[in-house]
Protein backbone atom coordinates (compact mmCIF):
# COMPACT_ATOMS: atom_id res chain seq x y z
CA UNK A 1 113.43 111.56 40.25
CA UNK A 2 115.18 112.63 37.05
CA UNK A 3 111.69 111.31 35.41
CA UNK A 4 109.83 113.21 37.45
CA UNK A 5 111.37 116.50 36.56
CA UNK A 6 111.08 115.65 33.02
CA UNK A 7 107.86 115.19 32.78
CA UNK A 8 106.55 117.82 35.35
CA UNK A 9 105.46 121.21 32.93
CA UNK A 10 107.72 124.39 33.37
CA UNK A 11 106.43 126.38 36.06
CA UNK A 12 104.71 129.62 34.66
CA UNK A 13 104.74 133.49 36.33
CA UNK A 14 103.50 136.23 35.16
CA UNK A 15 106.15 139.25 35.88
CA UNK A 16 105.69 142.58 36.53
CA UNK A 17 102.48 143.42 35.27
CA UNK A 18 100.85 146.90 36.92
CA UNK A 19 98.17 149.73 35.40
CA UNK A 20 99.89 152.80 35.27
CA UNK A 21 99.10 155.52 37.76
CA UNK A 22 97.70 157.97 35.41
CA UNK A 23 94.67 156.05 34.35
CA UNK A 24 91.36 155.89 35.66
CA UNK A 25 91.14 153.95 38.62
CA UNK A 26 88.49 151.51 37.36
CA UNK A 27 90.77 150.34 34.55
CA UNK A 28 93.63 150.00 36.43
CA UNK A 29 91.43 147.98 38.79
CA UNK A 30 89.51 145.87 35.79
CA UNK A 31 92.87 145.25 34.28
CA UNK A 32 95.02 144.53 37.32
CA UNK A 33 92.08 142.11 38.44
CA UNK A 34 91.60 140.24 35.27
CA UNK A 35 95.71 139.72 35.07
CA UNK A 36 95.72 138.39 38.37
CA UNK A 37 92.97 136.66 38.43
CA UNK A 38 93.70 134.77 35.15
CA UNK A 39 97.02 133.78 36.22
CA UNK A 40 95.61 132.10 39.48
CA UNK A 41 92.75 130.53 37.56
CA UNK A 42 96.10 128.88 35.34
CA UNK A 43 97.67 127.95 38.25
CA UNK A 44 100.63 130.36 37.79
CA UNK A 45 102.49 132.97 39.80
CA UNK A 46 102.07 136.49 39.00
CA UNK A 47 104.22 139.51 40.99
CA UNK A 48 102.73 143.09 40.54
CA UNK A 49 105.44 145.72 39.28
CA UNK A 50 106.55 148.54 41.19
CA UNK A 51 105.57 148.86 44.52
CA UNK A 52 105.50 152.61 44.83
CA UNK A 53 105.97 154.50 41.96
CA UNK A 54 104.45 155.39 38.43
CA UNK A 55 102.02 151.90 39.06
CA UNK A 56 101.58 152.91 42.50
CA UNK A 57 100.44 149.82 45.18
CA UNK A 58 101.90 151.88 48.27
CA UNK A 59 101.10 155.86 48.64
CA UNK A 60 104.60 157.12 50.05
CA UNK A 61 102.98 160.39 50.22
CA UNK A 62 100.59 159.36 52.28
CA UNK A 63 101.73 156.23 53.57
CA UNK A 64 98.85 154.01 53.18
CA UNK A 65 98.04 151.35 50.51
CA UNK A 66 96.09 152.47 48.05
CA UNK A 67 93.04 150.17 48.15
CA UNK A 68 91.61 149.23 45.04
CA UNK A 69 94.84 148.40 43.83
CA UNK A 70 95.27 146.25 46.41
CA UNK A 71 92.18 144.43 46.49
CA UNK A 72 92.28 143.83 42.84
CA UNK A 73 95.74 141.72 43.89
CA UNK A 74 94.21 140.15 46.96
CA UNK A 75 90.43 140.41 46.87
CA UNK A 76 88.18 140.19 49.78
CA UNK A 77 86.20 136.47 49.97
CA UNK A 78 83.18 138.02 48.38
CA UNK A 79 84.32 139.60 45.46
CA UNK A 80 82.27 142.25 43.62
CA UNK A 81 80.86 140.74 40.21
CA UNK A 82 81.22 143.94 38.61
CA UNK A 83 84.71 143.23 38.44
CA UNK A 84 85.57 141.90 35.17
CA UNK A 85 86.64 138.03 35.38
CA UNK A 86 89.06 136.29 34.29
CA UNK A 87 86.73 134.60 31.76
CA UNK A 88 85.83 137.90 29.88
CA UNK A 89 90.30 138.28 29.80
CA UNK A 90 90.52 134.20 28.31
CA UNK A 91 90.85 135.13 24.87
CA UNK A 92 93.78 137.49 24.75
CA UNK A 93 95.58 135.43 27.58
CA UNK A 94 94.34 132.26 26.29
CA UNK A 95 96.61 133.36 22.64
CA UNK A 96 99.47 134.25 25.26
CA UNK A 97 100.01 131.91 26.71
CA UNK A 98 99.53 129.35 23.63
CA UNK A 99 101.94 131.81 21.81
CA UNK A 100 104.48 131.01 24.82
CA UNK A 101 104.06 127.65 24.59
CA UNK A 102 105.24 127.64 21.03
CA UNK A 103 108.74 129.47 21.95
């Protein structure tokens, strides 16, 4: 067992990313898609930050989700390929996570 654990790679997450409110919409989607997206594609965890404040997931105001957000976390089984992918992201993650590795 000890072996195992030895050998097995740290596990990964990314935490707390989020687009802040007061950007355009399709940013914050593109961005919040490609972040997630990436991470899966990895294989790691990823856990959105804030749930309903300045990078907004939950409308308290008008207590609904607000979509797009949402469905750039969990998309629908046919996603849109307008949405950018986490290939067109790879670079700059790609040099994070290599850059993590190092530390």
């Amino acid at each position: 067992m000890t072996i195992f654990f030895l050998k097995r790679p740290p596990n990964r997450n990314v935490r707390r990313f989020g687009a802040y409110d007061k950007g355009p919409m399709e940013s914050r989607v593109r961005y919040t898609d490609a972040v997630a997206r990436t991470a899966e594609f990895l294989g790691w965890s990823w856990a959105y930050w804030q749930f309903d404040s300045d990078f907004i997931l939950w409308d308290m105001k008008q207590d609904k989700w607000v979509e797009p957000i949402l469905h750039a976390l969990i998309p629908a089984k046919n996603v849109s390929t307008s949405r950018l992918s986490c290939l067109d992201a790879m670079p700059s993650l790609l040099a994070f996570y290599y850059q993590l590795r190092r530390t």
